[in-house]
Structures are given as C-alpha cells and as structure tokens.
N, C-alpha and C. Protein backbone atom coordinates (compact mmCIF):
# COMPACT_ATOMS: atom_id res chain seq x y z
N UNK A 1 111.50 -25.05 104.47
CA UNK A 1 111.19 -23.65 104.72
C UNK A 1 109.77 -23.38 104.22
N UNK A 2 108.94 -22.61 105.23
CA UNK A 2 107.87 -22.47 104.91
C UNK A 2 107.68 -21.02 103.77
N UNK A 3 106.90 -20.95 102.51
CA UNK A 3 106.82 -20.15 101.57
C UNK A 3 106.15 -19.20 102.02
N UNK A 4 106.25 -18.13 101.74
CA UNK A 4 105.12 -16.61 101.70
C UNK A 4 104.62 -16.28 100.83
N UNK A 5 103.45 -15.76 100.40
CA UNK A 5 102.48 -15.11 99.62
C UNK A 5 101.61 -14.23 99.93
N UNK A 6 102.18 -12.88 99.64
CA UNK A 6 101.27 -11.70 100.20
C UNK A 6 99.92 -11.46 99.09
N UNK A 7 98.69 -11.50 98.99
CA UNK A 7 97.88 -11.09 98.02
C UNK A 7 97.31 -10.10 98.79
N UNK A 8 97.06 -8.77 98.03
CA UNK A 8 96.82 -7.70 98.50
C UNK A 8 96.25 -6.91 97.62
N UNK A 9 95.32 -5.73 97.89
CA UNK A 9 94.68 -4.43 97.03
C UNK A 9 96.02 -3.90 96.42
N UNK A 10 95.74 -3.68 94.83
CA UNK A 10 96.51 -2.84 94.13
C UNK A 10 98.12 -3.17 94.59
N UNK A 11 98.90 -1.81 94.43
CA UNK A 11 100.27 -1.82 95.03
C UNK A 11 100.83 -1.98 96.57
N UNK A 12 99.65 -2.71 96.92
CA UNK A 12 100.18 -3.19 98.40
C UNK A 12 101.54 -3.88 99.31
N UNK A 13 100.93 -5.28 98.32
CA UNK A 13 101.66 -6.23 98.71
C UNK A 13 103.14 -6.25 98.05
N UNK A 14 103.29 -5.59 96.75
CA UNK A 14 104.94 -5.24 96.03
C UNK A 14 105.45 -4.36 97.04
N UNK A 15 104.49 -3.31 97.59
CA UNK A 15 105.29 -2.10 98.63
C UNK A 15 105.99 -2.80 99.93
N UNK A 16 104.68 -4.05 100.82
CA UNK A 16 105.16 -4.70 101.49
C UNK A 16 106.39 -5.43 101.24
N UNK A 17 106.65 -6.08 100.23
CA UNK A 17 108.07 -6.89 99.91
C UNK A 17 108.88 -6.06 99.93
N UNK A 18 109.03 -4.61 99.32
CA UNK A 18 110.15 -4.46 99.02
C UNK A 18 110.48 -3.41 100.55
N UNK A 19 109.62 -3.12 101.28
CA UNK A 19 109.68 -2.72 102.97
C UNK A 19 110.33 -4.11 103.57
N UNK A 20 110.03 -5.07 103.78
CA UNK A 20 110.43 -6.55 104.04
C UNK A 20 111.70 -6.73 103.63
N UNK A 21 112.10 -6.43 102.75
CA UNK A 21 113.49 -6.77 102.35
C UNK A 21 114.40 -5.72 102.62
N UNK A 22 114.18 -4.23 102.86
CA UNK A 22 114.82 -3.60 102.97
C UNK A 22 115.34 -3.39 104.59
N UNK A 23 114.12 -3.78 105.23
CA UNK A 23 114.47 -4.30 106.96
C UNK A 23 115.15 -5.40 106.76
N UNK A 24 115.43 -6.49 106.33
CA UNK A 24 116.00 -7.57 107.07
C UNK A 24 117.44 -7.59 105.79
N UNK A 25 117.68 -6.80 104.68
CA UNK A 25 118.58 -6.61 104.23
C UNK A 25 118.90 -7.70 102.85
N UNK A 26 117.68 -8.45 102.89
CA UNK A 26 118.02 -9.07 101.64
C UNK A 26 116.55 -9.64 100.94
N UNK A 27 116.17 -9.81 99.75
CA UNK A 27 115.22 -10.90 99.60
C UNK A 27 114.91 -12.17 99.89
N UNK A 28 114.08 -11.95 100.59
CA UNK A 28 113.82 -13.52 101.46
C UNK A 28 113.49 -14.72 100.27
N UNK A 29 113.57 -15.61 100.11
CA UNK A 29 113.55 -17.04 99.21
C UNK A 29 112.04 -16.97 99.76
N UNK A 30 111.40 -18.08 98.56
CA UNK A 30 110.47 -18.62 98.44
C UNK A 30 109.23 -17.60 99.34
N UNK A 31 109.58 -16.33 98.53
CA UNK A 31 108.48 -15.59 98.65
C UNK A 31 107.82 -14.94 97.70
N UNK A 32 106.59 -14.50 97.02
CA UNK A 32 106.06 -14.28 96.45
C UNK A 32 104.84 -13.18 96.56
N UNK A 33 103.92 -12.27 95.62
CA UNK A 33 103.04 -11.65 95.84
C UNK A 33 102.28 -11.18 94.39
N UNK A 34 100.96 -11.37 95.05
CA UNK A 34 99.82 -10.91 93.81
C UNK A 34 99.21 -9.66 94.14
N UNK A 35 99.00 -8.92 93.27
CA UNK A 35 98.27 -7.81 93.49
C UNK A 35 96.98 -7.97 93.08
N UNK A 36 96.16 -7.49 93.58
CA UNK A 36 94.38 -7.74 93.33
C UNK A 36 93.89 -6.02 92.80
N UNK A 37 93.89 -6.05 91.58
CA UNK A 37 93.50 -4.53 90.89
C UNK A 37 92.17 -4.36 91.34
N UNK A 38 91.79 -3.26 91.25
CA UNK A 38 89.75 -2.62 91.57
C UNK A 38 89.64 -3.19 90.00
N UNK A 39 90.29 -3.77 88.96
CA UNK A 39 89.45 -3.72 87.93
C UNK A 39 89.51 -5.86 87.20
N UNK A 40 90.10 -6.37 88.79
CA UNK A 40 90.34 -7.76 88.35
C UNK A 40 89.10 -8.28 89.12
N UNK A 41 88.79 -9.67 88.31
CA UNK A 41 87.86 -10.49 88.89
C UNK A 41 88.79 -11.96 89.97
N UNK A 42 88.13 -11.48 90.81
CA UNK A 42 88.94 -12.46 91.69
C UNK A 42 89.14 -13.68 91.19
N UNK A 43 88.07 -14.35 90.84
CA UNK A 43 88.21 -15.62 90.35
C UNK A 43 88.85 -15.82 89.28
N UNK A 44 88.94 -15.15 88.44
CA UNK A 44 90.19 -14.97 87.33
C UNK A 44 91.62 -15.02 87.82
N UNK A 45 91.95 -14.68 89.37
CA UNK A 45 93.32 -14.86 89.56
C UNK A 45 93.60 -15.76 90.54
N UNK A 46 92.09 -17.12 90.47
CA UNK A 46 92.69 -18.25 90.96
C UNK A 46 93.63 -19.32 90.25
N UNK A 47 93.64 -19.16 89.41
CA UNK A 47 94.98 -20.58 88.66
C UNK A 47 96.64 -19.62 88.62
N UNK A 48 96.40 -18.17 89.06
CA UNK A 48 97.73 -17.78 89.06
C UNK A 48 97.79 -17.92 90.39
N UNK A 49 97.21 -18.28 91.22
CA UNK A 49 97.42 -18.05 93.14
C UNK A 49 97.90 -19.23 92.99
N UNK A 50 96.83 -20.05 92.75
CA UNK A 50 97.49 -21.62 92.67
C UNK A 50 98.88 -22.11 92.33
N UNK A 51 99.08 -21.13 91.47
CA UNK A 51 100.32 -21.56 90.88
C UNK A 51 101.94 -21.13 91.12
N UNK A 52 101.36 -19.91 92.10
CA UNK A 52 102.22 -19.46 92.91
C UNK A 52 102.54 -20.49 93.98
N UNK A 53 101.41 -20.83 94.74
CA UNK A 53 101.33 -21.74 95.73
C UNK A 53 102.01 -23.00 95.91
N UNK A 54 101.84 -23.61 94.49
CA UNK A 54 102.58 -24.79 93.81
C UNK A 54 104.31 -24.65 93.94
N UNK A 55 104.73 -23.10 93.34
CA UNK A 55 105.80 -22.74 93.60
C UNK A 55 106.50 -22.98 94.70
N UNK A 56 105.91 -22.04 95.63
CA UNK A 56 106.23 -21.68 96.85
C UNK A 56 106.43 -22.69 97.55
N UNK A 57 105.50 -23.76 97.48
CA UNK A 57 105.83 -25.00 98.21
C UNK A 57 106.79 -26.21 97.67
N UNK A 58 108.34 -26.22 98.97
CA UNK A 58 108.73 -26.99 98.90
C UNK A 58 108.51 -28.60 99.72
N UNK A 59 107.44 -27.90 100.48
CA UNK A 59 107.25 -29.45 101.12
C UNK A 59 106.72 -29.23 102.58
N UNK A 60 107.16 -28.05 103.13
CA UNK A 60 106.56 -27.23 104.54
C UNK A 60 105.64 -26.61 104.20
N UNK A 61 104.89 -26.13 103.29
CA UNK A 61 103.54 -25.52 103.02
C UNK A 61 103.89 -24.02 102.72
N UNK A 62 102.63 -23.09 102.78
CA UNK A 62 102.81 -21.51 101.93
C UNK A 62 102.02 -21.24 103.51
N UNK A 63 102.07 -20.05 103.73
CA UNK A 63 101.70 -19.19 104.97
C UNK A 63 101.02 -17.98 103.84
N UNK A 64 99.96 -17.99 103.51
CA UNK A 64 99.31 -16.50 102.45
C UNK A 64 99.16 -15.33 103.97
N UNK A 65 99.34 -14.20 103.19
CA UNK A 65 99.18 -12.79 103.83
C UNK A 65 98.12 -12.07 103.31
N UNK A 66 96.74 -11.50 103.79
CA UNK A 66 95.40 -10.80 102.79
C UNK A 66 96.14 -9.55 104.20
N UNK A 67 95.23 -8.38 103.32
CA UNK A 67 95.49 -6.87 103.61
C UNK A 67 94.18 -7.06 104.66
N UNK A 68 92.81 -7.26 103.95
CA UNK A 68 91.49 -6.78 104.82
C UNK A 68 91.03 -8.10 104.34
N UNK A 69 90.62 -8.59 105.86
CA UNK A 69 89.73 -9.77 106.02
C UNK A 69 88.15 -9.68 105.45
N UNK A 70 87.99 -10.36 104.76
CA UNK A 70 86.47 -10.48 103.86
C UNK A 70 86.76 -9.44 102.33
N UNK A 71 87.40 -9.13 102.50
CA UNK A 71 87.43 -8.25 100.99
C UNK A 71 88.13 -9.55 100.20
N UNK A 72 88.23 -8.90 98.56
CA UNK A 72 88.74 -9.68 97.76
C UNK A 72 89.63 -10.25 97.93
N UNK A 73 91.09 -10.21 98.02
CA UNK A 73 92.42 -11.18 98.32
C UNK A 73 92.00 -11.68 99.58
N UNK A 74 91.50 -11.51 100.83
CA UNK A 74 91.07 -12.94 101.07
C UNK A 74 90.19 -13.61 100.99
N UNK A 75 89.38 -13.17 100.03
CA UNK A 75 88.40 -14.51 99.22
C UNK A 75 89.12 -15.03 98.59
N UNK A 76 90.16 -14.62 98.04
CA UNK A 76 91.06 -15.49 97.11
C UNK A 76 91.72 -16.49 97.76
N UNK A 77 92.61 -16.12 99.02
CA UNK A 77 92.93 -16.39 100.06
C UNK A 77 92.13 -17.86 100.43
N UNK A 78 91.05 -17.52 100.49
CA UNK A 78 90.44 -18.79 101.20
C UNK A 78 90.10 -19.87 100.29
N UNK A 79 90.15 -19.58 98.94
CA UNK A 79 90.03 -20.48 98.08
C UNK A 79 91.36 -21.49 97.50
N UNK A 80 92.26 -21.03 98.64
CA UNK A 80 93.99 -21.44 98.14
C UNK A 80 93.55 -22.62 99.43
N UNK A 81 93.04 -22.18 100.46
CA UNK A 81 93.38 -22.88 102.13
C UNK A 81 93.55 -24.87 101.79
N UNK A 82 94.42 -25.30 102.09
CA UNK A 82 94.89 -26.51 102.74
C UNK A 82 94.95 -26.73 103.63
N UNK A 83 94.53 -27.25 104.85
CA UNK A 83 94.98 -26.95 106.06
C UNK A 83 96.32 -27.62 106.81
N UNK A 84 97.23 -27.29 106.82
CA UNK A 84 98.32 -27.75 107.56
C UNK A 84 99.37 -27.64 106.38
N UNK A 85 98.71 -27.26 105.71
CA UNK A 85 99.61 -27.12 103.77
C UNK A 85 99.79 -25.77 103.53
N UNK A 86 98.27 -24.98 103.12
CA UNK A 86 98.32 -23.88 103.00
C UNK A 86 97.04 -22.92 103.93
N UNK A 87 97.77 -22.03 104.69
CA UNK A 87 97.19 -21.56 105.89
C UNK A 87 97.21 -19.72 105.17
N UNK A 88 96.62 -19.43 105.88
CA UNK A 88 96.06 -17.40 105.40
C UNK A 88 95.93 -16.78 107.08
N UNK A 89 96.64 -15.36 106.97
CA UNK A 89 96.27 -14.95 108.40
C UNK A 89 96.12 -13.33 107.87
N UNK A 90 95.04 -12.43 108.23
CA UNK A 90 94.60 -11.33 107.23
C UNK A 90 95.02 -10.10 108.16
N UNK A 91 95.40 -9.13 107.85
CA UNK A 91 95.91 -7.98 108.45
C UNK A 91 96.95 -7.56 107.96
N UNK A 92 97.81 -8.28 107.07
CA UNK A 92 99.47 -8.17 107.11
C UNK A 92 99.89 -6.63 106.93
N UNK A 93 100.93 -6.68 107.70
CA UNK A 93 101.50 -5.43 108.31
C UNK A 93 103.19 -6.10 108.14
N UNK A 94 104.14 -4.44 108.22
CA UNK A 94 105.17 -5.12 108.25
C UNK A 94 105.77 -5.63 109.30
N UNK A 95 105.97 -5.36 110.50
CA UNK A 95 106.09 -5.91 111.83
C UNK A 95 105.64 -7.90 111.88
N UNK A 96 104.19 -7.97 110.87
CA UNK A 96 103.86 -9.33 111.15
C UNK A 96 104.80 -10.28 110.08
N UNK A 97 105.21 -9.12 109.44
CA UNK A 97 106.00 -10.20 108.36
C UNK A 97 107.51 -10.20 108.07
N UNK A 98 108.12 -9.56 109.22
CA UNK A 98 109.27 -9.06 109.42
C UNK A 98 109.35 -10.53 110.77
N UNK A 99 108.22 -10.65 111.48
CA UNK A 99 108.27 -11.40 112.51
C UNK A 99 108.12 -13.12 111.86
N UNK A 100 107.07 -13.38 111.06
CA UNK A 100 106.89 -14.38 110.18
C UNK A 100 108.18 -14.58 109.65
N UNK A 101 108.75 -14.44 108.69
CA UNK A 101 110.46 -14.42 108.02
C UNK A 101 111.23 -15.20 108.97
N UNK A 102 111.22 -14.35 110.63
CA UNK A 102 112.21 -14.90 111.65
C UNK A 102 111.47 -16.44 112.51
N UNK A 103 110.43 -16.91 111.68
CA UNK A 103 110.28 -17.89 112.19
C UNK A 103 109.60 -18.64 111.49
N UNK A 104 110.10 -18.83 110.64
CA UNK A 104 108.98 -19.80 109.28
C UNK A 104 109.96 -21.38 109.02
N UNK A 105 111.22 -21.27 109.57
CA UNK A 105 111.52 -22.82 109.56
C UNK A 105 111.38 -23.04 111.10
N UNK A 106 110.64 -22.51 111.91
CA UNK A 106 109.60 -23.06 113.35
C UNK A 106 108.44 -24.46 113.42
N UNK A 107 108.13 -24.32 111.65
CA UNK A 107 107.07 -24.94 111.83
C UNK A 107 105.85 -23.91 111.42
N UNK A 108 104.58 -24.42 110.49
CA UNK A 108 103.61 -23.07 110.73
C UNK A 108 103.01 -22.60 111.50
N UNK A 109 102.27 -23.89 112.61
CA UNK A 109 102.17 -23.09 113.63
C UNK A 109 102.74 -21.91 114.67
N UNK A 110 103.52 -22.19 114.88
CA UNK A 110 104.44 -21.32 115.45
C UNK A 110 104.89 -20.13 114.48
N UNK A 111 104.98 -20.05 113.56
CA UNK A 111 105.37 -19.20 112.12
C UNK A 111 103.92 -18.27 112.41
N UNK A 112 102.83 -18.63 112.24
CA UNK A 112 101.54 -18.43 112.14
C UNK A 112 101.72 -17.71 113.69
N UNK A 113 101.69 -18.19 114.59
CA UNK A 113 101.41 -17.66 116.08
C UNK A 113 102.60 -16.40 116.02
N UNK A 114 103.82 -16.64 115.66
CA UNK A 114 104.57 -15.42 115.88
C UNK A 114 104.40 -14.47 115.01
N UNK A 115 103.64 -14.29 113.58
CA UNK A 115 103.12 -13.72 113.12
C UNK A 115 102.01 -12.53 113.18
N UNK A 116 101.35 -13.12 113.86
CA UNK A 116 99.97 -12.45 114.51
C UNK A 116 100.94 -11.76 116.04
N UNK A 117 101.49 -11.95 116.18
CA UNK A 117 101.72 -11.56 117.52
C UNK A 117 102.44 -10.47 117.64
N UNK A 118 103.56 -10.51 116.40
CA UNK A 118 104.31 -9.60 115.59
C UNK A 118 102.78 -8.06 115.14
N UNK A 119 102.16 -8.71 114.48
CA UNK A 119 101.40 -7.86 114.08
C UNK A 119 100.90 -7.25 114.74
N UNK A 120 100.28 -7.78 116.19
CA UNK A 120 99.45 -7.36 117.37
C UNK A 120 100.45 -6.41 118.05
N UNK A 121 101.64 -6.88 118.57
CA UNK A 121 102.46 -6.13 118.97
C UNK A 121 103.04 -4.32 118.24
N UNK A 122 102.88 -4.86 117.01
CA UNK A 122 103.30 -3.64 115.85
C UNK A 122 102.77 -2.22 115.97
N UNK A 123 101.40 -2.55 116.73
CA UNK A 123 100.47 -1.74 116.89
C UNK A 123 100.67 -0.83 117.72
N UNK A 124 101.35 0.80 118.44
CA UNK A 124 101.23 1.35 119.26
C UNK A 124 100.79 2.60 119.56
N UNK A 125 100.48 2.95 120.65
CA UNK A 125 100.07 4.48 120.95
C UNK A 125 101.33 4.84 121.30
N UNK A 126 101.91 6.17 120.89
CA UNK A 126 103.11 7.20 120.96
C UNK A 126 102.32 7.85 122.04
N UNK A 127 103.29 7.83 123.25
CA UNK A 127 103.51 8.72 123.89
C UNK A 127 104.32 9.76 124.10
N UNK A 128 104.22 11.10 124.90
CA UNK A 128 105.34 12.23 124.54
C UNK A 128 106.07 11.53 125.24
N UNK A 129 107.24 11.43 124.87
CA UNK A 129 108.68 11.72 126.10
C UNK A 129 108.83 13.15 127.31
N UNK A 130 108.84 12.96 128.16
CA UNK A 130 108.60 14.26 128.37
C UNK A 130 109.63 15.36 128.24
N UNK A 131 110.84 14.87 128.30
CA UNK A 131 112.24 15.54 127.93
C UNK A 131 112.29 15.94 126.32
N UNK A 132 111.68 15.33 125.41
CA UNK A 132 111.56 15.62 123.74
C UNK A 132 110.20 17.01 123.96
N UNK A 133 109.53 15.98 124.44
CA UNK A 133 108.34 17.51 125.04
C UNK A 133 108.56 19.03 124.74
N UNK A 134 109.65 18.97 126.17
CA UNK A 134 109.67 19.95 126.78
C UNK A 134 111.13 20.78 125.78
N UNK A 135 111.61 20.19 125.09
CA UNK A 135 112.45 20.71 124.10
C UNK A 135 111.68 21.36 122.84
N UNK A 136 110.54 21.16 122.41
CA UNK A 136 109.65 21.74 121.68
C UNK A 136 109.31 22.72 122.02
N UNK A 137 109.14 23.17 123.25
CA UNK A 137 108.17 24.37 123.33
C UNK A 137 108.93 25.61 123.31
C-alpha cells in the first residue's frame, strides 16, 4: 500500500485528514501530515519529513500532498522526492485525496494520475437549476 503525507501551511493539512476520514468513514492507514507554521524554518522540518517518510513506507513508496506549488511545503516536498519511491503532486484538495485513497494499491502511477484527475475534476462552476431558480423568487 502506497503511504500519504499531506505537508501543508499551518492547520491545513490536519483539517484535510480529518475531512478525508470523515468522507470515506474511517482513518485511512499509513497516512500521515506535517504542518508548516509562518514561524518554522523549512529546513528545520527536514529530518521530521524524512522520518515520516521512512514510516510511511512499507515498500510501495509515500505519494506527498503540498497545498501551493513553490511555496514552503513544497520545497520541503521536493527535498523528500525519490523517484518511483517518493513522488509529490501540489494542489491537494479533498476530491484529489478522497480519489488518491481509492487507488493507492493501483500502483503510483496510476494513484498519482487518479489523483490529479480527482482534483481537476473537483473543480466546478454551479449552475442555477432552473426549477430551484424559479422557487426562490
């Protein structure tokens, strides 16, 4: 089973888990998350990433989750990367990790691809109904 690791700004990534678990109804195994404070030095919370990472991996590798691409957690992020070991995909949303979960003994690629796709998909414009509409007015 492939591991998770959300690193994220502040109370992000704890909010994400416990949204994650409350959709799929249980705590998912071999998942994990760091929070990145406005008042931590990134590089100070590389031997705890690492060591999460170490955790997390039973032998299929860690899949990391960053909030905003180029900000801090994924500089951290990229300083974890293994490739085919330990992989990072930046945006995480819950849709991408509700979708990730349902496919992480896929393989990472595929874990990784339904991930992003999850996320891409997550994304929508609301349109009116026109029958809810027309009950408003």
């Amino acid at each position: 089973m492939i591991g998770v690791l959300i690193i994220a700004h502040d109370t992000f990534a704890g909010s994400l888990a416990r949204a994650v678990t409350h959709v799929l109804g249980t705590r998912q195994p071999q998942f994990e998350t760091l929070s990145v404070k406005g008042t931590d030095d990134p590089l100070d919370l590389v031997p705890a990433a690492r060591a999460l990472v170490d955790r997390l991996d039973t032998g299929d590798g860690v899949l990391v989750f960053t909030d905003i691409y180029g900000a801090s957690p994924s500089n951290l992020a990229r300083k974890l990367l293994s490739p085919g070991r330990v992989e990072a995909v930046a945006g995480v949303s819950l849709p991408m990790l509700v979708r990730a979960f349902t496919y992480r003994d896929r393989g990472m690629e595929t874990m990784i691809r339904k991930a992003v796709s999850g996320g891409r998909d997550g994304v929508q414009r609301f349109t009116a109904d026109p029958v809810y509409a027309a009950t408003r007015n």
